[in-house]
N, C-alpha and C. Protein backbone atom coordinates (compact mmCIF):
# COMPACT_ATOMS: atom_id res chain seq x y z
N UNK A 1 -12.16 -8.46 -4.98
CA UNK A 1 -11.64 -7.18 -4.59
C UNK A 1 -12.30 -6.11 -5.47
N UNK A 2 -12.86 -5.22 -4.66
CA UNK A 2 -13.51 -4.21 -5.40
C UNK A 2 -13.08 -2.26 -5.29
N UNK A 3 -12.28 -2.43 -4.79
CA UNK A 3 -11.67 -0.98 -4.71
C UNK A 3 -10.13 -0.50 -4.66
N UNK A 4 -9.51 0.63 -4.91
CA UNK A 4 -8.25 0.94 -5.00
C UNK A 4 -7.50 0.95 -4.29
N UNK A 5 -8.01 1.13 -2.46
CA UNK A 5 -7.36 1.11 -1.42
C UNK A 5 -7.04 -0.63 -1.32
N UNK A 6 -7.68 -1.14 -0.95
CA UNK A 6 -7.52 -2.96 -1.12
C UNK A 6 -6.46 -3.25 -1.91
N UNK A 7 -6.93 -2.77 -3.28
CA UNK A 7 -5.64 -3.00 -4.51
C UNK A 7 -4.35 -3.17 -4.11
N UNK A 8 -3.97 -2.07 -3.56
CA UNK A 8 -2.58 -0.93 -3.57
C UNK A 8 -2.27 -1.84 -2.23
N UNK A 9 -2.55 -2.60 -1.12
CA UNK A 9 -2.17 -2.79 0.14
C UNK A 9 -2.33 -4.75 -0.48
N UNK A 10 -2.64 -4.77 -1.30
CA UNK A 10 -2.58 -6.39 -1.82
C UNK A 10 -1.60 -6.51 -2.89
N UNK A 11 -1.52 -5.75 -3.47
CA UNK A 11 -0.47 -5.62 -4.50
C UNK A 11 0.87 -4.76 -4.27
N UNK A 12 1.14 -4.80 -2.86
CA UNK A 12 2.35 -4.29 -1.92
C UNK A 12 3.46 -4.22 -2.94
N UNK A 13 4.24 -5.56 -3.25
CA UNK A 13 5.48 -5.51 -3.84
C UNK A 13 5.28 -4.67 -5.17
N UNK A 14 4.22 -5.01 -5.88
CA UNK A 14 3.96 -3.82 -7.59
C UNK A 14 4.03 -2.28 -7.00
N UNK A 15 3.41 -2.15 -6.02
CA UNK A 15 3.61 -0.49 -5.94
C UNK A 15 4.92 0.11 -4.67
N UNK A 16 5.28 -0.91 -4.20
CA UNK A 16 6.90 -0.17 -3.85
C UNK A 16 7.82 -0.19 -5.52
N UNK A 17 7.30 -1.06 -5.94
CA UNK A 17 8.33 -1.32 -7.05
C UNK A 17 7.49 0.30 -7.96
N UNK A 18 6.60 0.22 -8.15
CA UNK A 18 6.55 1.80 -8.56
C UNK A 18 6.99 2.82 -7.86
N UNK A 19 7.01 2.83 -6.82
CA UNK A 19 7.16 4.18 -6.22
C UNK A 19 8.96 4.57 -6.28
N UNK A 20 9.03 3.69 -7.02
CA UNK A 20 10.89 3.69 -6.89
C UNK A 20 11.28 4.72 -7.64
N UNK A 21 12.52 5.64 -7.47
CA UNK A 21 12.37 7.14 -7.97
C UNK A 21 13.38 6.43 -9.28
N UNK A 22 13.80 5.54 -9.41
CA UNK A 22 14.75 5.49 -10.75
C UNK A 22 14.78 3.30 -11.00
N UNK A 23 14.39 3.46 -12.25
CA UNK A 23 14.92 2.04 -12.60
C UNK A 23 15.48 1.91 -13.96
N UNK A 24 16.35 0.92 -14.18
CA UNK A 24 17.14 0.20 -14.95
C UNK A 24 18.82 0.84 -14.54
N UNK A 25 18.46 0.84 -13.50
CA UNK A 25 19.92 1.93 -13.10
C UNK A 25 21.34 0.95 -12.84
N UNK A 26 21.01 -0.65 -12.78
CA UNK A 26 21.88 -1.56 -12.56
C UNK A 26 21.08 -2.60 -13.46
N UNK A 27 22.55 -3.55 -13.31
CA UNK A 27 22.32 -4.82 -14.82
C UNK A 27 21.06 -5.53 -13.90
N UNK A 28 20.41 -6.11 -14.86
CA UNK A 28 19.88 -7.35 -14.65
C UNK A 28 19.89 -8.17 -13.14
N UNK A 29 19.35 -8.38 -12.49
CA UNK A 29 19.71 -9.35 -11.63
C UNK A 29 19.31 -10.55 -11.01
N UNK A 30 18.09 -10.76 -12.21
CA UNK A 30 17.04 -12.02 -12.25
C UNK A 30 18.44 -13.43 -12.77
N UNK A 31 17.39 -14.66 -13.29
CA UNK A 31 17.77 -16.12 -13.77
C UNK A 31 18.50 -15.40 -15.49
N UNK A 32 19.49 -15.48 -15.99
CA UNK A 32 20.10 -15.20 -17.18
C UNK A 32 20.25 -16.74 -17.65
N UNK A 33 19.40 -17.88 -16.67
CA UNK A 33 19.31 -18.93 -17.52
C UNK A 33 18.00 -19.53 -18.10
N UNK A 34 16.93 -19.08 -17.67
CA UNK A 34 15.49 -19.31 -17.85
C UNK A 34 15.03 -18.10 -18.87
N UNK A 35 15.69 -16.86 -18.76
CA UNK A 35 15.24 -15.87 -19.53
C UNK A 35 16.53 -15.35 -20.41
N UNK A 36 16.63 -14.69 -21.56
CA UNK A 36 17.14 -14.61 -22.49
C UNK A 36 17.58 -13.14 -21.91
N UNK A 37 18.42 -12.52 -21.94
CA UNK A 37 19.02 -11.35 -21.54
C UNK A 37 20.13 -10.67 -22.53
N UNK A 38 19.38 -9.54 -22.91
CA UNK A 38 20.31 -8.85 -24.15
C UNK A 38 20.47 -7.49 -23.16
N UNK A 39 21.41 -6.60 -23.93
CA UNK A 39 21.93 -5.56 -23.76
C UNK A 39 21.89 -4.60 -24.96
N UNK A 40 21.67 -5.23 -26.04
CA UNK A 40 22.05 -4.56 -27.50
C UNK A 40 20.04 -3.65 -27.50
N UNK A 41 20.34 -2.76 -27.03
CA UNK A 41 18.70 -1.94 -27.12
C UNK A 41 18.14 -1.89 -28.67
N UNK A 42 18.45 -2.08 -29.77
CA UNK A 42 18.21 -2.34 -30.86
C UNK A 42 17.46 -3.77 -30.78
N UNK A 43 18.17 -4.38 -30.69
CA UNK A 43 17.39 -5.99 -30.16
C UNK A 43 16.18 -6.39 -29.66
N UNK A 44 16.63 -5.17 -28.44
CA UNK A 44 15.15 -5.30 -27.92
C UNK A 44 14.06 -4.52 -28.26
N UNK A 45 14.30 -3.20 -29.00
CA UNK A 45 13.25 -2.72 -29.53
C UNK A 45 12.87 -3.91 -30.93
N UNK A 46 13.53 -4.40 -31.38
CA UNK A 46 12.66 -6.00 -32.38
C UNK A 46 12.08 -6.47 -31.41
N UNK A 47 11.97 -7.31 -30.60
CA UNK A 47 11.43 -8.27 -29.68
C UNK A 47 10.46 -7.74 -29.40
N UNK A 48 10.56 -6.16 -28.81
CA UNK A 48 9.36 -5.17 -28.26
C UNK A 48 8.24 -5.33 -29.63
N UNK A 49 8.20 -4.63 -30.61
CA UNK A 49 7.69 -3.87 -31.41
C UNK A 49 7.81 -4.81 -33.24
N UNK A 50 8.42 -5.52 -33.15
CA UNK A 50 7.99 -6.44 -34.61
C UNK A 50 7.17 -7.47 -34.38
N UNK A 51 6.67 -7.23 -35.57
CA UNK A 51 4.83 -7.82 -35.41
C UNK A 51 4.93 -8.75 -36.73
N UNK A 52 5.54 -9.34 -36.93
CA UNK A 52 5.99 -9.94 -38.57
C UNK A 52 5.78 -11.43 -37.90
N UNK A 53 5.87 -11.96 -37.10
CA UNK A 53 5.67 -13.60 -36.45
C UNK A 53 6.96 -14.24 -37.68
N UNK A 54 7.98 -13.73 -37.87
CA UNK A 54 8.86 -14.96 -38.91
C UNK A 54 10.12 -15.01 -38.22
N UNK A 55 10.29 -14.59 -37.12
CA UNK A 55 11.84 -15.11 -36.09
C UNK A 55 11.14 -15.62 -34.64
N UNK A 56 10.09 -14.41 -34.38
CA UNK A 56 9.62 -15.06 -33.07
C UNK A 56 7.78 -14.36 -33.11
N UNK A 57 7.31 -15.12 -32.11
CA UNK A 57 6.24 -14.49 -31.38
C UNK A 57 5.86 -12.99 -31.13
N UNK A 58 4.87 -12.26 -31.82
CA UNK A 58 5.40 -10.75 -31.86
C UNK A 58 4.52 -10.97 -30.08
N UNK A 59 4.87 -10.06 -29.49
CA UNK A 59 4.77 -9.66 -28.04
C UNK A 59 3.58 -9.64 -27.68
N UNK A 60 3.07 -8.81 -27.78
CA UNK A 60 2.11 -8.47 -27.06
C UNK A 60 1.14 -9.50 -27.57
N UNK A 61 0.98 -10.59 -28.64
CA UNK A 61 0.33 -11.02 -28.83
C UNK A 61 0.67 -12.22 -27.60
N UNK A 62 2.12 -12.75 -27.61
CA UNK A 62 2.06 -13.90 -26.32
C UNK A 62 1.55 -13.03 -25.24
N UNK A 63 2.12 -11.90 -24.47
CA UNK A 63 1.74 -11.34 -23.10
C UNK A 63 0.53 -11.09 -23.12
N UNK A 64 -0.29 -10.60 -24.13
CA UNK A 64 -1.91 -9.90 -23.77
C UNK A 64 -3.22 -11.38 -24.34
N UNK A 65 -2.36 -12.22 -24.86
CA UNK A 65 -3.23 -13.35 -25.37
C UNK A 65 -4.61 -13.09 -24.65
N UNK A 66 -5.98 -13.39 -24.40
CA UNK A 66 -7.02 -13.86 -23.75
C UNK A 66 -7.03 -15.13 -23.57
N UNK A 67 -5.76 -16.09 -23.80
CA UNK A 67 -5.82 -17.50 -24.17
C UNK A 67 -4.92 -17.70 -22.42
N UNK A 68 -4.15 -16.62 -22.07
CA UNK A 68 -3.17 -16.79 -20.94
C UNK A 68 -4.31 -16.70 -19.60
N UNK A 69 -5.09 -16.32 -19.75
CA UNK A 69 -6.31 -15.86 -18.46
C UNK A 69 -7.33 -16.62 -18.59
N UNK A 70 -7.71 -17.43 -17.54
CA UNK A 70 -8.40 -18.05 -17.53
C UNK A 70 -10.22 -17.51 -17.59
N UNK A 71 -11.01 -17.90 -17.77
CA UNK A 71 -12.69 -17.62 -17.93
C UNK A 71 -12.81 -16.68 -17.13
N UNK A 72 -12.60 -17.00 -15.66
CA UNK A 72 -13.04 -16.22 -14.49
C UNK A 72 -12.45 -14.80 -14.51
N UNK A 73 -11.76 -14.94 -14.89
CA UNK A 73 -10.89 -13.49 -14.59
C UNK A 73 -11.30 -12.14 -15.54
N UNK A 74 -11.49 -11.30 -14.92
CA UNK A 74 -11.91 -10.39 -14.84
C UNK A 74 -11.45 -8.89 -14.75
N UNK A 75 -11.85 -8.23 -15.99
CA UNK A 75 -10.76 -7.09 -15.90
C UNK A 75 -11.19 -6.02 -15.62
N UNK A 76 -10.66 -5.23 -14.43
CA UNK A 76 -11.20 -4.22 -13.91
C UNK A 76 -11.27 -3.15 -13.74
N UNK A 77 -12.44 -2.49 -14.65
CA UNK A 77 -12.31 -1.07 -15.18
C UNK A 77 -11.77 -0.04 -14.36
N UNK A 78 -11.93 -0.43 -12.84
CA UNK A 78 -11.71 0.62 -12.21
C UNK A 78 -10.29 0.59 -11.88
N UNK A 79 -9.56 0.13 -12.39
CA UNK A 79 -7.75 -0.01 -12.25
C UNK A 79 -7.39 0.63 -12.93
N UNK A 80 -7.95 0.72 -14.25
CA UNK A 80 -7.59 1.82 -15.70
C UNK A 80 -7.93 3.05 -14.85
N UNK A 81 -8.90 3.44 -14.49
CA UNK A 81 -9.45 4.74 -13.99
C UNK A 81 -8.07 4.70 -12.48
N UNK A 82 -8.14 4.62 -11.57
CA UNK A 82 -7.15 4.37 -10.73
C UNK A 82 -5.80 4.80 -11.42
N UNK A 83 -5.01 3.63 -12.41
CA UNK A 83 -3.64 4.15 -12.95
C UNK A 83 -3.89 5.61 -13.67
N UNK A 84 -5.38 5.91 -14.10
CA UNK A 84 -5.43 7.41 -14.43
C UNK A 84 -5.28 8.40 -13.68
N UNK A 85 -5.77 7.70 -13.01
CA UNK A 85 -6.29 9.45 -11.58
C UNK A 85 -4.75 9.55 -11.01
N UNK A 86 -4.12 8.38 -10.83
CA UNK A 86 -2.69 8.38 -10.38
C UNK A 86 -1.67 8.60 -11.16
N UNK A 87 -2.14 9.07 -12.46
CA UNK A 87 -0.85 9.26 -13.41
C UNK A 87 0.07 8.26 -13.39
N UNK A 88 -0.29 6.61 -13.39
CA UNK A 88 0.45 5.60 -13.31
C UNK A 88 1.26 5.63 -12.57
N UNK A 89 1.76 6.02 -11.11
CA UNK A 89 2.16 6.67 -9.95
C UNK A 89 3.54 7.43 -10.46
N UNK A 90 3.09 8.15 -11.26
CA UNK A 90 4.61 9.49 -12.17
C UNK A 90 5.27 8.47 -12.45
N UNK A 91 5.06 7.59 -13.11
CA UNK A 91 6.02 6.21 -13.99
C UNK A 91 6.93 7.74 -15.05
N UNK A 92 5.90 8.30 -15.23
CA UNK A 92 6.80 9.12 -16.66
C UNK A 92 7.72 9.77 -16.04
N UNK A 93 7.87 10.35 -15.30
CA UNK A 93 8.48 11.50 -14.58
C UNK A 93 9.84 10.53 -13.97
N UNK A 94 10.48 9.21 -13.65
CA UNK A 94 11.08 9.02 -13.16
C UNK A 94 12.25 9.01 -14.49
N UNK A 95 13.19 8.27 -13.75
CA UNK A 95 15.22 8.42 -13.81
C UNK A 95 15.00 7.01 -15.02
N UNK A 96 14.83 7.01 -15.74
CA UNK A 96 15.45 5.19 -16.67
C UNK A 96 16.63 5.36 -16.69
N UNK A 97 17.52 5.93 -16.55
CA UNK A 97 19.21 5.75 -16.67
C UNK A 97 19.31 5.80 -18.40
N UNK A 98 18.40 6.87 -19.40
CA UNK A 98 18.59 6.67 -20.42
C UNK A 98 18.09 5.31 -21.42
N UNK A 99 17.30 4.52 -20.57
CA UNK A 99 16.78 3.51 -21.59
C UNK A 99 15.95 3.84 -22.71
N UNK A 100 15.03 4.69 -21.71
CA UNK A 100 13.54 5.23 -22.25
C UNK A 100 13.79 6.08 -23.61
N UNK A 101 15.78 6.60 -23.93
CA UNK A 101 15.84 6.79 -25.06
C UNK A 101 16.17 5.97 -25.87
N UNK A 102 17.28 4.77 -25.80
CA UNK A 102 17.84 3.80 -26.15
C UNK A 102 16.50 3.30 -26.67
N UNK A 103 15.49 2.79 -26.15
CA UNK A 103 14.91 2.23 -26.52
C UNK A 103 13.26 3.20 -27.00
N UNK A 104 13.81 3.68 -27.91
CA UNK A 104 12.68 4.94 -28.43
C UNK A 104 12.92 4.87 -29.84
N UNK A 105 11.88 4.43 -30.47
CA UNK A 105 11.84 4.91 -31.95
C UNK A 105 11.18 6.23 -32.81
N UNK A 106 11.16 7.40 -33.42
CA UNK A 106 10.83 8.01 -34.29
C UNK A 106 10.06 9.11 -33.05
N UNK A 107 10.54 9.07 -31.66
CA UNK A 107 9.97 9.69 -30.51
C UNK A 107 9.43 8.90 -29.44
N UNK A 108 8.44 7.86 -30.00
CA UNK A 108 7.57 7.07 -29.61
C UNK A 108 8.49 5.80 -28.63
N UNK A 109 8.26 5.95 -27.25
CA UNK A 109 8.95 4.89 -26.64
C UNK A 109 8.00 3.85 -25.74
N UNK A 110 8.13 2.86 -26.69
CA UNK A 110 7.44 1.85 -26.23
C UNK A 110 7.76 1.05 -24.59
N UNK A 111 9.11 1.34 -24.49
CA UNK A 111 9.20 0.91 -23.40
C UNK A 111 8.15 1.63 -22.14
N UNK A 112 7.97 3.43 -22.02
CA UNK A 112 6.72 3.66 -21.30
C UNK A 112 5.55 3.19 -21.44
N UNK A 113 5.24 3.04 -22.54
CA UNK A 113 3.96 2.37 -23.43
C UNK A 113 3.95 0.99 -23.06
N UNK A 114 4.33 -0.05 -23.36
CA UNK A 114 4.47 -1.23 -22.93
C UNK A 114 4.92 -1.41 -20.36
N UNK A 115 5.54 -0.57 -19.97
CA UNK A 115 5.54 -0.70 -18.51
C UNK A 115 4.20 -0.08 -18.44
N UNK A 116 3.29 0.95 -18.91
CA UNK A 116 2.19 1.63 -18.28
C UNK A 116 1.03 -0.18 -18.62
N UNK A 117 1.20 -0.69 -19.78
CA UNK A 117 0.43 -1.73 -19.93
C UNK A 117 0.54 -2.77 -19.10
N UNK A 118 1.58 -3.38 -18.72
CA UNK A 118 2.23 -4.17 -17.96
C UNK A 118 1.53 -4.16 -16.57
N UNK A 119 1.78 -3.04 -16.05
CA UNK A 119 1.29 -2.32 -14.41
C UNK A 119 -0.24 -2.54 -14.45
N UNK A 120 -0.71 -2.16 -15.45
CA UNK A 120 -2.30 -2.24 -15.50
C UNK A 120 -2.45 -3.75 -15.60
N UNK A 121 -2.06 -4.38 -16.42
CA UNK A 121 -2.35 -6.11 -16.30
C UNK A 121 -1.26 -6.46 -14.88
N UNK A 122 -0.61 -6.27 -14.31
CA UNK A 122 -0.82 -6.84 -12.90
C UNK A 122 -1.11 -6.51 -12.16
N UNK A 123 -1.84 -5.08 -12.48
CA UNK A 123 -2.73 -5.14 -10.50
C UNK A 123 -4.01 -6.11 -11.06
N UNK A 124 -4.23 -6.29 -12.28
CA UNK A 124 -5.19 -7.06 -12.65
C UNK A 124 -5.47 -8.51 -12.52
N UNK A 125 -4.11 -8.87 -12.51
CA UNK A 125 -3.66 -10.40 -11.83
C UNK A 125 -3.75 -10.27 -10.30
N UNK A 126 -2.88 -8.77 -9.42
CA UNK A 126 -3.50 -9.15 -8.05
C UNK A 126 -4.89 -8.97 -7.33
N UNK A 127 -5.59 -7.93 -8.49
CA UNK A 127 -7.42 -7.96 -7.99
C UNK A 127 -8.00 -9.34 -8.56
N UNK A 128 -7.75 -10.15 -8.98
CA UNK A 128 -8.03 -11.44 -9.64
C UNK A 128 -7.69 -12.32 -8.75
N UNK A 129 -6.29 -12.25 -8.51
CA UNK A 129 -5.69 -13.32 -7.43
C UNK A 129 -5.10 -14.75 -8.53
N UNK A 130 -5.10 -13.96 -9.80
CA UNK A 130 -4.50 -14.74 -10.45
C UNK A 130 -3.38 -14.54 -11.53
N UNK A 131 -2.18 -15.45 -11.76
CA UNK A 131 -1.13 -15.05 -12.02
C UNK A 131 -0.56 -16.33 -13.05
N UNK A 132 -0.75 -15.51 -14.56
CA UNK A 132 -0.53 -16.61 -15.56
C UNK A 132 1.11 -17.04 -15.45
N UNK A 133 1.75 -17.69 -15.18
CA UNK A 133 3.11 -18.05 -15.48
C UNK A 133 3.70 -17.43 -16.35
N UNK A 134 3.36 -16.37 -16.87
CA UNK A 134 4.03 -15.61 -17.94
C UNK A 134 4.09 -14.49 -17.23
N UNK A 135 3.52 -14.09 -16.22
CA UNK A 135 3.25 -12.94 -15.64
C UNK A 135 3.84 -12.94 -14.28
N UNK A 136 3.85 -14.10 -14.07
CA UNK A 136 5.10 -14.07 -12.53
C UNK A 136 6.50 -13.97 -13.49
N UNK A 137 6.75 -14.14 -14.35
CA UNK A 137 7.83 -13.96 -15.09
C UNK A 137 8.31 -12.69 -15.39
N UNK A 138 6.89 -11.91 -16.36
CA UNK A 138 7.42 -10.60 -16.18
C UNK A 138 7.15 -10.14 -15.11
N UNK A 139 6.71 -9.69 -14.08
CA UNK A 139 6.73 -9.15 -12.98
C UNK A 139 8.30 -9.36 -12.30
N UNK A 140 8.55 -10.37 -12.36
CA UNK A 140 10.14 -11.03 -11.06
C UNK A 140 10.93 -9.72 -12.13
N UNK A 141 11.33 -9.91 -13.80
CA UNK A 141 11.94 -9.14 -14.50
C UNK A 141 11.65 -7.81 -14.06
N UNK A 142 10.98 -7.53 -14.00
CA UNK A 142 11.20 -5.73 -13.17
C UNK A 142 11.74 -5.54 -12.10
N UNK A 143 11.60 -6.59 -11.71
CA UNK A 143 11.55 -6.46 -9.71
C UNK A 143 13.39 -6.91 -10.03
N UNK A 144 13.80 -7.60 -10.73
CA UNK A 144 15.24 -7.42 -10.80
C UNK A 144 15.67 -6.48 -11.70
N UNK A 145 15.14 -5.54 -11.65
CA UNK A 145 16.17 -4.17 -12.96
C UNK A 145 16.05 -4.44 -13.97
N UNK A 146 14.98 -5.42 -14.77
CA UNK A 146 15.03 -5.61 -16.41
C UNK A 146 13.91 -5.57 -17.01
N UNK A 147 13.69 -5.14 -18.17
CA UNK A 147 12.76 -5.20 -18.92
C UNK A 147 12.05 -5.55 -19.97
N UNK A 148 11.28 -6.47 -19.83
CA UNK A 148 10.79 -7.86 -20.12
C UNK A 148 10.34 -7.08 -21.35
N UNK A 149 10.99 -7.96 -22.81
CA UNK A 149 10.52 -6.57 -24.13
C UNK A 149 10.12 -8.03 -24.94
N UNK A 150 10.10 -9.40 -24.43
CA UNK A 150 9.77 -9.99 -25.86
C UNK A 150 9.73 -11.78 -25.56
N UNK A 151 9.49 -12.62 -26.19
CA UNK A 151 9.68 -13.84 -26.50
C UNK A 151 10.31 -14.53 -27.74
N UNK A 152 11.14 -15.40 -27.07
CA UNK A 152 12.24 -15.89 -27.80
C UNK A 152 11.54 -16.86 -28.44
N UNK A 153 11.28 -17.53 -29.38
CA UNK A 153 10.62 -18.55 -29.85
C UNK A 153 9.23 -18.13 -30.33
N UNK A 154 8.49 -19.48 -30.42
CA UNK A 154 6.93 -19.94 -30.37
C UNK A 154 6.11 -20.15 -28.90
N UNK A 155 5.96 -18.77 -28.47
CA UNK A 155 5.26 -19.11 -27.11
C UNK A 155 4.21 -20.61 -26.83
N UNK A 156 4.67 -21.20 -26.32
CA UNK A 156 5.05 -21.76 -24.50
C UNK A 156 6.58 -21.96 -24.76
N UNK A 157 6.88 -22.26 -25.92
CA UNK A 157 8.63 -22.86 -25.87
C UNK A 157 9.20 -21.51 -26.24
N UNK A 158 10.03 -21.40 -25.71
CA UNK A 158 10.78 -20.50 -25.68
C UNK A 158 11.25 -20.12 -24.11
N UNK A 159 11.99 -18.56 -24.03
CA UNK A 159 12.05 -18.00 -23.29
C UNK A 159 11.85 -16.42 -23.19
N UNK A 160 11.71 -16.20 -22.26
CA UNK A 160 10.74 -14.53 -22.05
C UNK A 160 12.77 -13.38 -22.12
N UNK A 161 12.23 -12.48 -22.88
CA UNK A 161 13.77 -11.82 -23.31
C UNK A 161 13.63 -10.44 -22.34
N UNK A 162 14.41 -10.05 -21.31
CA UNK A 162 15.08 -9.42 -20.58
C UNK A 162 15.98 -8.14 -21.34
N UNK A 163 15.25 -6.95 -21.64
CA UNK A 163 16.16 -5.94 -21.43
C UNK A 163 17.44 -5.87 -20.19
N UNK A 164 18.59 -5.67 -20.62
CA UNK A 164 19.86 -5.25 -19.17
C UNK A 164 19.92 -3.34 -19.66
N UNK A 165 19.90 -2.83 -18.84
CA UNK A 165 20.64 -1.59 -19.20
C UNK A 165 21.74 -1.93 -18.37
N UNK A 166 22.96 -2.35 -18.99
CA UNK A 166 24.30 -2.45 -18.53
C UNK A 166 25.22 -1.49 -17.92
N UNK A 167 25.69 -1.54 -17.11
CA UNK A 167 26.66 -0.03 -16.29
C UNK A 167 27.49 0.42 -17.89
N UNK A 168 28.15 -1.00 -18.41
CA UNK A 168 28.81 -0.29 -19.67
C UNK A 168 28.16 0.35 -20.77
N UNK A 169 27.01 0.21 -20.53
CA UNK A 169 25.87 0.53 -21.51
C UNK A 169 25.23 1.85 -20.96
N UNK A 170 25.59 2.64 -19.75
CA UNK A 170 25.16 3.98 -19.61
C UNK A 170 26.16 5.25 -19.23
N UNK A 171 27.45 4.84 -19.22
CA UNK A 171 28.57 5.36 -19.34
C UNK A 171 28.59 6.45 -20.23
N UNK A 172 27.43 6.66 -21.47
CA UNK A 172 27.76 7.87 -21.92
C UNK A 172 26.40 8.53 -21.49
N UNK A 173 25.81 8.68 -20.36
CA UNK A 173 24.24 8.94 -20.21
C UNK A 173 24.53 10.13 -18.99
């Protein structure tokens, strides 16, 4: 696959799921037995953003590994340029129901930072046509209202940790 129109009509379910005017607006509604599911946004900004490897796997090192993608695969500059020209389809501009502060440190909210990365590595899995098992994982986690901030363990063992923004958890928002 070599262009943006192809992309966007192959990667159907990623960009309705962008074009959605508000998310984390309801709990969770993925497996709460395969994936680890917190509510405490403190929690998950650790899981997100500690890089210390002495409780678990710091993140982005399991999700962005080069060890998860196989030889062939191929990353395609023109998707970066694409999520540019598209302003990541106004990802910034939408409704989080208050996560995007919950889960913000010193200004800096990784949770936009980490979904703008995310989006770019899976249209990269669907111009590839390939999809590491870690990545049908986080992907399903969005697609049910949660946000995939971390790994529980020593990646392969473990489980992938699930932001909830909880109804009781936006009651003051």
């Amino acid at each position: 696959m070599s262009n943006w129109t192809d992309l966007l009509m192959k990667a159907k379910p990623l960009v309705e799921f962008l074009g959605r005017h508000e998310y984390f607006h309801r709990a969770y509604s993925g497996d709460r037995v395969e994936n680890l599911v917190i509510t405490d946004a403190s929690l998950g900004m650790e899981f997100a953003i500690n890089d210390s490897f002495e409780k678990f796997d710091e993140w982005e090192t399991v999700s962005d590994s080069i060890h998860l993608f196989p030889e062939e695969f191929e990353w395609k500059r023109w998707i970066d340029a694409g999520l540019l020209k598209n302003n990541y389809f106004g990802l910034c501009e939408r409704n989080f129901h208050g996560a995007e502060l919950k889960l913000s440190v010193d200004g800096v909210c990784p949770l936009l930072e980490l979904m703008h990365r995310d989006m770019r590595i899976l249209l990269n899995c669907y111009a590839n046509e390939i999809f590491p098992a870690i990545w049908m994982k986080i992907e399903s986690a969005y697609f049910s209202d949660g946000f995939p901030c971390g790994w529980d363990g020593r990646y392969p063992v473990g489980k992938l940790v699930v932001y909830s923004n909880e109804p009781a958890q936006m009651k003051n928002i």
